[in-house]
N, C-alpha and C. Protein backbone atom coordinates (compact mmCIF):
# COMPACT_ATOMS: atom_id res chain seq x y z
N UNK A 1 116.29 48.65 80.26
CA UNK A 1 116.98 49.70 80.97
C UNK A 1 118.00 49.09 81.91
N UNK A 2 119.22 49.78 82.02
CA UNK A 2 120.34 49.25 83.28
C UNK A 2 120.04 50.45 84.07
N UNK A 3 120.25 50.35 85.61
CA UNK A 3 120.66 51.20 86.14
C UNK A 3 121.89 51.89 86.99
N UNK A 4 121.77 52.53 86.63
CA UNK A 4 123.30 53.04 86.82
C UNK A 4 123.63 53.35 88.71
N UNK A 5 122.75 53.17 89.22
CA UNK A 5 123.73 52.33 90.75
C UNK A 5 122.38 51.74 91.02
N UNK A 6 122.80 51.19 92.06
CA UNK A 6 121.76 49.76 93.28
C UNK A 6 121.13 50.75 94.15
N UNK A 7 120.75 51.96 94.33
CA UNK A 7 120.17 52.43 95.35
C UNK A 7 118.75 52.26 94.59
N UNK A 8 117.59 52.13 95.58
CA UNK A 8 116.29 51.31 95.36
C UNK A 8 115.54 52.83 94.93
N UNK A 9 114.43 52.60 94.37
CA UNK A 9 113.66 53.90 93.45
C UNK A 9 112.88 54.39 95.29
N UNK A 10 112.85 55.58 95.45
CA UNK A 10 111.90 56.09 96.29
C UNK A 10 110.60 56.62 96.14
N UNK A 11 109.80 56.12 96.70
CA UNK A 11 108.48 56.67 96.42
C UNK A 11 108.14 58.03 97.12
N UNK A 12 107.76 59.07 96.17
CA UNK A 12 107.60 60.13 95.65
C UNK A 12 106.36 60.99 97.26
N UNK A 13 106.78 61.98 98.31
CA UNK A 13 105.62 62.22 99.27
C UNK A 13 104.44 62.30 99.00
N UNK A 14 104.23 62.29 99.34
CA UNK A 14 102.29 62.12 99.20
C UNK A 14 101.84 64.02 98.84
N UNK A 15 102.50 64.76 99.73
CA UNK A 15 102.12 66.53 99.64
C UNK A 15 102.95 66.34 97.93
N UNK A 16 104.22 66.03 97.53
CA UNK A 16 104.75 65.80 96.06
C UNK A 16 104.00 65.83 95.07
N UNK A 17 103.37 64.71 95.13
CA UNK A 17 101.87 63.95 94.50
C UNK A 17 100.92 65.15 94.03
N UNK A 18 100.49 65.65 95.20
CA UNK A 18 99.66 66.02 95.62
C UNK A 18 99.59 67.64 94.54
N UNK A 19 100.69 68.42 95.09
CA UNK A 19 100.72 69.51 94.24
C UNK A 19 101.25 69.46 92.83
N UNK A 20 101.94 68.38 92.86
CA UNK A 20 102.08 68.04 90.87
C UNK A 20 100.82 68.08 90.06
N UNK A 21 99.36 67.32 90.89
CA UNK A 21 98.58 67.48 90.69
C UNK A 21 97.46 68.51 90.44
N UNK A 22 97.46 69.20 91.41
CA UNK A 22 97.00 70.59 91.73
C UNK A 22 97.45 71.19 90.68
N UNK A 23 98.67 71.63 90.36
CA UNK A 23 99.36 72.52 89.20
C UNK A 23 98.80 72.00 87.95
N UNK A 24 98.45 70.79 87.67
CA UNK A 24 98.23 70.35 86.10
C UNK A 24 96.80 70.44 86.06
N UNK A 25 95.84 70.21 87.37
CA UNK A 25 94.96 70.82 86.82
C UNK A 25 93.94 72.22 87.02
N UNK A 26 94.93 72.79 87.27
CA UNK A 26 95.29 74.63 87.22
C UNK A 26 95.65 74.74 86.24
N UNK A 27 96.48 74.37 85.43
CA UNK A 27 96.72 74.64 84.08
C UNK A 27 95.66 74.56 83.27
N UNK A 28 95.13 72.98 83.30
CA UNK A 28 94.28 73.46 82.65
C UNK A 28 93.13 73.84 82.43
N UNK A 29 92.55 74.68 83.58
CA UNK A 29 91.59 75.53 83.75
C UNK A 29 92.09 76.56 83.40
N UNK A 30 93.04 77.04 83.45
CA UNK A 30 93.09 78.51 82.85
C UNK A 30 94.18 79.18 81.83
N UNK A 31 94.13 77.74 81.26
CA UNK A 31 94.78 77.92 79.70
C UNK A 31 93.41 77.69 78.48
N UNK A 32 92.48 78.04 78.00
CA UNK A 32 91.53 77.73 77.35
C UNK A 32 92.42 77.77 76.35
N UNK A 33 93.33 78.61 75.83
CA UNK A 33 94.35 78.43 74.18
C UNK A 33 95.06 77.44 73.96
N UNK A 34 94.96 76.61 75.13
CA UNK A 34 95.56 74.92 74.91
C UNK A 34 94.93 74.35 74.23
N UNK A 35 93.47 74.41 73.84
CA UNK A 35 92.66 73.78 73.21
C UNK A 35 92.89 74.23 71.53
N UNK A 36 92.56 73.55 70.79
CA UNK A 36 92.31 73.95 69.48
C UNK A 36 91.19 74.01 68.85
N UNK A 37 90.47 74.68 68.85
CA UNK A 37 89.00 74.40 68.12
C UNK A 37 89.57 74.35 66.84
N UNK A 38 88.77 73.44 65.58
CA UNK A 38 88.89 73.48 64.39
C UNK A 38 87.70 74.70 64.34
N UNK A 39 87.48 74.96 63.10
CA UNK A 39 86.56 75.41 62.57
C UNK A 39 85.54 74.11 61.54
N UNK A 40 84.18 74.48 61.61
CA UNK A 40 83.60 73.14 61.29
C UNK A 40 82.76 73.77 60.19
N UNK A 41 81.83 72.79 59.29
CA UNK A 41 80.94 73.37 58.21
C UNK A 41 79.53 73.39 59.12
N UNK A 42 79.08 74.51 58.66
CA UNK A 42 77.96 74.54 59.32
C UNK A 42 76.62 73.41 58.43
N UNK A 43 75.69 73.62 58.91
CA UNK A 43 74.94 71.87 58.65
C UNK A 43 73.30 72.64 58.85
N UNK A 44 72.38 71.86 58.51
CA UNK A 44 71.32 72.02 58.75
C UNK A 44 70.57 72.06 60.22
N UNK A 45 71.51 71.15 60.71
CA UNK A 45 71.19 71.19 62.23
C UNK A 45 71.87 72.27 63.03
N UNK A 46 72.99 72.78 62.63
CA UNK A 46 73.68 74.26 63.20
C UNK A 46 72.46 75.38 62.92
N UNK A 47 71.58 75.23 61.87
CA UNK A 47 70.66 76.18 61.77
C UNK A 47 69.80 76.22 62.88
N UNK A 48 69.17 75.00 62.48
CA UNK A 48 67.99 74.68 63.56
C UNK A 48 68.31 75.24 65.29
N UNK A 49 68.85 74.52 65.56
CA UNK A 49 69.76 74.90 67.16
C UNK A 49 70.14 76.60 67.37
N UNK A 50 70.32 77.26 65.94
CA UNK A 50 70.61 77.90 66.94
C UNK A 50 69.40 79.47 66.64
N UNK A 51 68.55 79.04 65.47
CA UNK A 51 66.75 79.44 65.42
C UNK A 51 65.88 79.17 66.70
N UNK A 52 66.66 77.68 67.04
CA UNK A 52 65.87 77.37 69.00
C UNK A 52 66.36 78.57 69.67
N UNK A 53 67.83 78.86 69.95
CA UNK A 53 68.43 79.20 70.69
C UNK A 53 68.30 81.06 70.68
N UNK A 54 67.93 81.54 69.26
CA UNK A 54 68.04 82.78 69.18
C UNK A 54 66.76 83.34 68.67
N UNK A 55 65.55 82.71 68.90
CA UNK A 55 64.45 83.01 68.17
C UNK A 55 63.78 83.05 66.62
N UNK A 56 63.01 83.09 66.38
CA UNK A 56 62.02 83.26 64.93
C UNK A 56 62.57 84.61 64.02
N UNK A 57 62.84 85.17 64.60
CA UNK A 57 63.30 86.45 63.47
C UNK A 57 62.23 87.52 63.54
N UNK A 58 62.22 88.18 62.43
CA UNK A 58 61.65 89.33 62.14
C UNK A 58 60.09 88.90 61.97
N UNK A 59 59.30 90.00 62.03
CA UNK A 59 57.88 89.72 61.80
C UNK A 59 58.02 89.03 60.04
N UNK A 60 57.10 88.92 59.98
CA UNK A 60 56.50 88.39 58.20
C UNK A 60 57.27 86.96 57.97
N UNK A 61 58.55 86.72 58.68
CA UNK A 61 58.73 85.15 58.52
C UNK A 61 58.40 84.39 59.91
N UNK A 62 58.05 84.81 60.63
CA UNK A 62 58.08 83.88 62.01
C UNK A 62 57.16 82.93 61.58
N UNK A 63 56.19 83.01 60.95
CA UNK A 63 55.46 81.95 61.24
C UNK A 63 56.16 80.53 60.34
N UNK A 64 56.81 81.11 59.13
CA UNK A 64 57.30 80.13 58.38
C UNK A 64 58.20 79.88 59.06
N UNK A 65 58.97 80.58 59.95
CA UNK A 65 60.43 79.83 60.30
C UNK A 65 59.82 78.88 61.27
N UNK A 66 59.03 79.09 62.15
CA UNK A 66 58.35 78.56 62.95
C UNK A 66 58.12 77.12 62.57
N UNK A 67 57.50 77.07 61.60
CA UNK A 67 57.00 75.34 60.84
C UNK A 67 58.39 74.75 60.25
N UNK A 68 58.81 75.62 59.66
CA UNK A 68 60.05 74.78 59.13
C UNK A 68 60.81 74.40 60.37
N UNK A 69 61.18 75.03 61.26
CA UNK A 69 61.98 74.45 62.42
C UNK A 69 60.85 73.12 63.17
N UNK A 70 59.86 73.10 63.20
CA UNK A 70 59.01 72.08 63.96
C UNK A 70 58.97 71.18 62.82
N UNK A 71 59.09 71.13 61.44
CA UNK A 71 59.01 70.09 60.50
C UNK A 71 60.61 69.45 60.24
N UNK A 72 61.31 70.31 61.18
CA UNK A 72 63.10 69.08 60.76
C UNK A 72 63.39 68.71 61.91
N UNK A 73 62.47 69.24 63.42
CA UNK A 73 62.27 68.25 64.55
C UNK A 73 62.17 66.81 64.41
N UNK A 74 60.63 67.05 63.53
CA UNK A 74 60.06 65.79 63.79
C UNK A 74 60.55 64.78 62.65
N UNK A 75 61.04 65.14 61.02
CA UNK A 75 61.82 64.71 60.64
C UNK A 75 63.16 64.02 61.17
N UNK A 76 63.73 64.59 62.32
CA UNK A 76 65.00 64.19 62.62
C UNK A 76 64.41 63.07 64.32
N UNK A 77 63.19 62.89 64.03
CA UNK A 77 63.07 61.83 65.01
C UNK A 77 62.29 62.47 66.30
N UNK A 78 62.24 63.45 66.73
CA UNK A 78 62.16 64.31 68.26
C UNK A 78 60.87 64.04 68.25
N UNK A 79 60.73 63.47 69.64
CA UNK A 79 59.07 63.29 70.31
C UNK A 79 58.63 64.34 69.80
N UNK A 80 57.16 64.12 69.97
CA UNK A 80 56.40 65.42 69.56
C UNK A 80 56.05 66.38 71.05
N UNK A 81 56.27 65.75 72.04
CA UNK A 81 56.38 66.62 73.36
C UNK A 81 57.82 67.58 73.18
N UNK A 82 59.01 66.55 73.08
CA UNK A 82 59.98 67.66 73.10
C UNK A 82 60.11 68.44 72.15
N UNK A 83 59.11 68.27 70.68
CA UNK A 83 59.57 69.30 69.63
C UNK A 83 58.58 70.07 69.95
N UNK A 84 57.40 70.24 70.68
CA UNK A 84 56.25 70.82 71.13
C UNK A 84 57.23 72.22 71.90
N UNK A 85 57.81 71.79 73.19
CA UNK A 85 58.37 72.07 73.69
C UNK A 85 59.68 73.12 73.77
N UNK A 86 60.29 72.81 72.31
CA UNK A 86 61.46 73.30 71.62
C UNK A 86 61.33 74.37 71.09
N UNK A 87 59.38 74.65 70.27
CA UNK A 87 58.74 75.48 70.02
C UNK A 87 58.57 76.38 70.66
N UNK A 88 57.91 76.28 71.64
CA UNK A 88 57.52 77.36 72.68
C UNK A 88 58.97 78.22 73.13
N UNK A 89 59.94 77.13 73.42
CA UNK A 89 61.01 77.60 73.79
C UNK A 89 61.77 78.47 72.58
N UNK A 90 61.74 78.12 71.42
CA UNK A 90 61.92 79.23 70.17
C UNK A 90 61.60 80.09 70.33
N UNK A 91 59.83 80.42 70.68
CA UNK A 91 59.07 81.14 70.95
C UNK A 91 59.41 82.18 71.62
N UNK A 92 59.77 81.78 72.50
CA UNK A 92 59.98 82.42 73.58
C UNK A 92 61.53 83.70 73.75
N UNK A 93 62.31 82.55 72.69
CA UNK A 93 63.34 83.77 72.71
C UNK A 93 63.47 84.40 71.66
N UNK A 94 62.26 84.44 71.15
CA UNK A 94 61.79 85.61 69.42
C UNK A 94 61.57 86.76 70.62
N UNK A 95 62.09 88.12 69.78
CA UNK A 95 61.86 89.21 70.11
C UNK A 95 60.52 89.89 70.69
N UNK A 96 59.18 89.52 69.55
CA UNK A 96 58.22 89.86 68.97
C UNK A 96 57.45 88.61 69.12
N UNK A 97 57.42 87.47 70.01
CA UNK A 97 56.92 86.38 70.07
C UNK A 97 55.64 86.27 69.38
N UNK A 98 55.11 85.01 68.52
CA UNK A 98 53.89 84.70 68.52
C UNK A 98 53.20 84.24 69.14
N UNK A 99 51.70 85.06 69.08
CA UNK A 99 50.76 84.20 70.32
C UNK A 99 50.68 82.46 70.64
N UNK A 100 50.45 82.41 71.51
CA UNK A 100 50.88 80.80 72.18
C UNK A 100 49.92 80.18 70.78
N UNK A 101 48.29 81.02 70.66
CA UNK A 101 48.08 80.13 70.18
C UNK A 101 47.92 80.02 68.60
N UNK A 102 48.89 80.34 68.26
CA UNK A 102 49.28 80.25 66.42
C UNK A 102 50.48 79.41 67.05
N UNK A 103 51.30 79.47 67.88
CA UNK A 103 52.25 78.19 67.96
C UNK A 103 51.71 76.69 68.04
N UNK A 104 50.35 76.89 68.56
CA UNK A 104 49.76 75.31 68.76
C UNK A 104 49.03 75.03 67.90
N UNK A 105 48.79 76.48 66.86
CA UNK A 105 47.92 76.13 65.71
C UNK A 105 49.09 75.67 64.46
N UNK A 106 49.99 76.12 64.30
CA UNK A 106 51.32 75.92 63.79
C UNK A 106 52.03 74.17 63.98
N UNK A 107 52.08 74.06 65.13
CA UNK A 107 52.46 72.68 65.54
C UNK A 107 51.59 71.44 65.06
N UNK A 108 50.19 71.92 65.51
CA UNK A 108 49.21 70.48 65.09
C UNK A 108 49.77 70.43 63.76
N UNK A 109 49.43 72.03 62.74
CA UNK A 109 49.34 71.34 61.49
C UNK A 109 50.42 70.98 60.89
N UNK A 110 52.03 71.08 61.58
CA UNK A 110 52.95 70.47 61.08
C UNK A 110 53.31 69.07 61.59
N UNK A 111 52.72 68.98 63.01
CA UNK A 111 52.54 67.23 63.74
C UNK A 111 51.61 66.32 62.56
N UNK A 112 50.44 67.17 61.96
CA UNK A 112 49.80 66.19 60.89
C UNK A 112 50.57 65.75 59.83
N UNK A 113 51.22 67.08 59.19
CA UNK A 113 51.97 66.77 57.73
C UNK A 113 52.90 65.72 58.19
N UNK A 114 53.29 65.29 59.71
CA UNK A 114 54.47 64.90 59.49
C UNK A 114 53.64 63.23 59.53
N UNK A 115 52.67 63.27 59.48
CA UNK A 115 51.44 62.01 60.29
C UNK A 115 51.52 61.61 59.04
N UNK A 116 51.48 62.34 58.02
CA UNK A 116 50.62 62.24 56.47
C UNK A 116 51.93 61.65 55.59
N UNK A 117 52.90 62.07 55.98
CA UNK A 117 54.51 61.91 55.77
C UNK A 117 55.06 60.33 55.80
N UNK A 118 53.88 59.80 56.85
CA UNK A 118 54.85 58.78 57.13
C UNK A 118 55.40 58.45 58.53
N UNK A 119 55.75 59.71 59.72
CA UNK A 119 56.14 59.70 60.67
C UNK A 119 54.67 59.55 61.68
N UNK A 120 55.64 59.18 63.06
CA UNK A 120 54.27 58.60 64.07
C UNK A 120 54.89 59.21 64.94
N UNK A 121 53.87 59.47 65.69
CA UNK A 121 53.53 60.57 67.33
C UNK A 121 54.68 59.31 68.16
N UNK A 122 55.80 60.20 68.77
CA UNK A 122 56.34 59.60 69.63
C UNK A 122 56.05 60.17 70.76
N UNK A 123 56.46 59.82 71.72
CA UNK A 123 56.48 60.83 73.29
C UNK A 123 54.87 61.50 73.08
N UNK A 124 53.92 61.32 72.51
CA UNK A 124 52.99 62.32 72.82
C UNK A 124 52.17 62.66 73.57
């Protein structure tokens, strides 16, 4: 770069600074359409998460959805406290919840299959 006269660069006020700052990040707090979400493929684990997140469903499958969600826990690695845990919390945001204790009768016997499987009690 040349510059086109000898007068020396000035450094910029500090209040300058200050609200350049402020403004950019005001922007972007309340531009959320700056962002682009893609759209993504949904996955086996988009299921799971969101069976945690929205409950078991209708009567006559809870109990199966129930095991199948505690059998791709422990498949996918999750202590058996936090998939214990994940359960109840499923549980809990089913409409029509099942009694606590078909969830713990539910859990052992999918903590075994997963014993019998090959997998070992982490966190337990």
């Amino acid at each position: 770069y040349q510059w086109l006269n000898k007068n020396p660069i000035v450094t910029a006020p500090k209040s300058l600074v200050v609200n350049i700052n402020q403004m950019r990040a005001s922007n972007r707090r309340n531009n959320p359409n700056d962002f682009v979400i893609k759209p993504r493929e949904r996955n086996s684990t988009t299921d799971l998460l969101e069976t945690i997140a929205n409950g078991l469903g209708d009567k006559g499958m809870r109990n199966k959805t129930l095991a199948g969600m505690i059998g791709a826990l422990l498949f996918r690695g999750v202590e058996a406290k936090a998939a214990y845990q994940l359960a109840m919390i499923c549980n809990d945001n089913t409409p029509d919840p099942l009694p606590e204790e078909e969830v713990n009768r539910t859990f052992q016997s999918m903590l075994r299959r997963d014993l019998r499987n090959g997998g070992e009690i982490r966190g337990g």
